[in-house]
Protein backbone atom coordinates (compact mmCIF):
# COMPACT_ATOMS: atom_id res chain seq x y z
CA UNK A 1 -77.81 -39.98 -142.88
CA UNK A 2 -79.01 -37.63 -140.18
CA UNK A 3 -78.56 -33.61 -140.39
CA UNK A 4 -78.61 -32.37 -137.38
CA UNK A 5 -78.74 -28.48 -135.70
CA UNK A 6 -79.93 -27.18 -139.05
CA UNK A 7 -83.45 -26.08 -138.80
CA UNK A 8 -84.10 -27.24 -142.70
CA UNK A 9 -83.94 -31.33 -141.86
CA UNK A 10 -84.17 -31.24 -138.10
CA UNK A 11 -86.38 -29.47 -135.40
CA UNK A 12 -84.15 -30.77 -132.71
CA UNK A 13 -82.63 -27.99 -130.57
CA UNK A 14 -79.63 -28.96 -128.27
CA UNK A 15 -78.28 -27.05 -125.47
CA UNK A 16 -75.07 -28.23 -123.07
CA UNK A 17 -76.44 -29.31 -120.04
CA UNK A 18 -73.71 -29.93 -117.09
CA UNK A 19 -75.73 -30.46 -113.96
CA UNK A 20 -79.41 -31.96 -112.97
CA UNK A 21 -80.57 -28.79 -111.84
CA UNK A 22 -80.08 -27.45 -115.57
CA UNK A 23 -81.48 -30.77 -116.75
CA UNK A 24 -84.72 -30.08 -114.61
CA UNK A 25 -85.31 -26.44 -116.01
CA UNK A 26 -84.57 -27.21 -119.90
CA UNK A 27 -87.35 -26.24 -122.09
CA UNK A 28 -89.32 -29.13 -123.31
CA UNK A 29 -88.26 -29.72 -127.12
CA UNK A 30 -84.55 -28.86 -126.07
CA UNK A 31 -81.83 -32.21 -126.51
CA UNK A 32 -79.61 -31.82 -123.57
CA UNK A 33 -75.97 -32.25 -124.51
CA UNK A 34 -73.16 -33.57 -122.09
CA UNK A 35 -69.34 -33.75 -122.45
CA UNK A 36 -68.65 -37.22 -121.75
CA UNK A 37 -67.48 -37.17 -117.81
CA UNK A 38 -67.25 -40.33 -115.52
CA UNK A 39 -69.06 -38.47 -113.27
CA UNK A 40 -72.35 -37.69 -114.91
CA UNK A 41 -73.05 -41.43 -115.18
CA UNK A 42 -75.78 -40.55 -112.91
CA UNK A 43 -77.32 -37.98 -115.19
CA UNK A 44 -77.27 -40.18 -117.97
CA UNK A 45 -79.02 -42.57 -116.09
CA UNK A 46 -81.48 -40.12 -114.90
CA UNK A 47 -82.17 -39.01 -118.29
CA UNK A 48 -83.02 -42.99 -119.13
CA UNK A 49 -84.85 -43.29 -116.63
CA UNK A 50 -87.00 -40.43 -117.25
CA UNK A 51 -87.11 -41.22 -121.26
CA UNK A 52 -85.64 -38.17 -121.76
CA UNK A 53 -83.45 -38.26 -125.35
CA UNK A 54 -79.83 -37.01 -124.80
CA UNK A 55 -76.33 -36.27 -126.71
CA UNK A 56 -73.19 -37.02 -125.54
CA UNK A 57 -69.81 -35.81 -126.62
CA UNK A 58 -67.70 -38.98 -126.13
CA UNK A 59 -63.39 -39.34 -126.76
CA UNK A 60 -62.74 -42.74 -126.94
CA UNK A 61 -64.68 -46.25 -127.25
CA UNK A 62 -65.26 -47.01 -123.15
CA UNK A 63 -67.37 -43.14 -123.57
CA UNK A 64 -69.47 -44.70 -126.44
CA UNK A 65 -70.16 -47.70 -124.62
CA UNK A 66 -70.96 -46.15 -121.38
CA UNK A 67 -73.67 -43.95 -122.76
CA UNK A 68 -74.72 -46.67 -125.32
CA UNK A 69 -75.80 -49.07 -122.53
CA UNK A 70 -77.13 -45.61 -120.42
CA UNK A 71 -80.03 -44.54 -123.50
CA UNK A 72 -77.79 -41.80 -125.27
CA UNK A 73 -79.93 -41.06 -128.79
CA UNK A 74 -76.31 -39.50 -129.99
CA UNK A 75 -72.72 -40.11 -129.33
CA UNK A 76 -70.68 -36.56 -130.93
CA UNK A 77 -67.45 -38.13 -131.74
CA UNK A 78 -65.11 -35.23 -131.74
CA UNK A 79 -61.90 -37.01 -132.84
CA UNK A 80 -60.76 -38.39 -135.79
CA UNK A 81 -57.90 -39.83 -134.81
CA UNK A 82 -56.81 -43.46 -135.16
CA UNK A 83 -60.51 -43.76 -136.99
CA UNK A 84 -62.19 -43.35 -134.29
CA UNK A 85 -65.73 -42.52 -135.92
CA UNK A 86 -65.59 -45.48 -138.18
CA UNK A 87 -64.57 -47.91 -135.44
CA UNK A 88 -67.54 -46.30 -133.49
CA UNK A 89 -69.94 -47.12 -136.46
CA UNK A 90 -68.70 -50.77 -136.75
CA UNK A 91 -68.91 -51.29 -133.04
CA UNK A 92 -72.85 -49.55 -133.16
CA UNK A 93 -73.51 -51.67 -136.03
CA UNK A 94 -71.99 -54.87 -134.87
CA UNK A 95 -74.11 -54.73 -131.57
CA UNK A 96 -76.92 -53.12 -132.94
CA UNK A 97 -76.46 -49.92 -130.36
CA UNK A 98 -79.29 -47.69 -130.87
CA UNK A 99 -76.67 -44.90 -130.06
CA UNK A 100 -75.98 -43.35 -133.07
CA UNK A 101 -72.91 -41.99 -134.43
CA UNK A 102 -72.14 -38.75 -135.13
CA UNK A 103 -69.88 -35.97 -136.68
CA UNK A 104 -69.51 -32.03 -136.03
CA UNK A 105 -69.19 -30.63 -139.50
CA UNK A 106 -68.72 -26.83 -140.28
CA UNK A 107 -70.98 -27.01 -143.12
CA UNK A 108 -72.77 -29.18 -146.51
CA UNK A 109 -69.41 -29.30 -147.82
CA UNK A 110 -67.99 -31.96 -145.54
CA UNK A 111 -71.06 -34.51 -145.43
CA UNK A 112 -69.98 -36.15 -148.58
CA UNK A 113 -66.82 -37.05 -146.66
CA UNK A 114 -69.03 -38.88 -143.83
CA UNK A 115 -71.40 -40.72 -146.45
CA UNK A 116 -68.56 -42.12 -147.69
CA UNK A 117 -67.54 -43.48 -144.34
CA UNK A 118 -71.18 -44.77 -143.06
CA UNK A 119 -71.14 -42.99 -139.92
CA UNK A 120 -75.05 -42.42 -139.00
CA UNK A 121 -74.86 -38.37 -139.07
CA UNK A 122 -73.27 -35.41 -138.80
CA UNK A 123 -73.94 -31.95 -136.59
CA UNK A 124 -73.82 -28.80 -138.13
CA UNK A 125 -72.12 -26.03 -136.32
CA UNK A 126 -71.48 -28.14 -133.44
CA UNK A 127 -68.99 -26.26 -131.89
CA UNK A 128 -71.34 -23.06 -131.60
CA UNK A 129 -73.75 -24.81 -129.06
CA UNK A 130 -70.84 -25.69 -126.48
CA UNK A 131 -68.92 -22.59 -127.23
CA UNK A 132 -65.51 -23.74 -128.46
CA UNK A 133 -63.97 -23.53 -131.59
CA UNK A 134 -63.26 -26.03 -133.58
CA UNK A 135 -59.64 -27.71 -132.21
């Protein structure tokens, strides 16, 4: 399972990106982070394009599979409702996405919860870097 946004098991820093102009003046080392929009296709593309690893906050399956077949390295799955994550997982695993699967957690506490469930990681603090509380 992958721990991310915790400096102790990952050196990955993420920051929300909502334009290409911001996308052109991130930092290199930074993961730019997306809310799932119809949109930003063409930023996800660019980013694919330009090898550039991404995260995307998707809401349904159609999100995951967009930025699945557009090079996402993450898919934050901020729902849990109807299953959602797990269906996510199985669909990932079934077609062998690269996209992996992952869950905003508050803290350790909950990743026993997601182990459980095979979902490929989790986020710590995840609603700090876009700057909304946990709904």
């Amino acid at each position: 399972m992958i721990i991310l946004n915790d400096p102790i098991f990952s050196d990955e820093l993420f920051m929300e990106i909502s334009s290409k102009e911001e996308l052109e003046k991130l930092s290199a080392g930074v993961t730019p982070l997306f809310i799932f929009n119809q949109n930003d296709l063409e930023l996800y593309k660019f980013c694919k394009e330009n090898s550039i690893p991404y995260a995307v906050e998707v809401h349904d399956l159609l999100d995951y599979i967009f930025v699945s077949n557009l090079g996402a390295k993450y898919a934050i799955v901020d729902s849990i409702i109807f299953g959602l994550p797990r269906k996510l997982q199985q669909i990932a695993d079934s077609y062998l996405l690269e996209t992996k699967v992952i869950m905003p957690i508050g803290d350790y506490s909950e990743i026993p919860n997601w182990i459980n469930s095979e979902i490929d990681g989790v986020i710590i603090n995840y609603y700090e870097i876009i700057g909304r509380s946990n709904e």
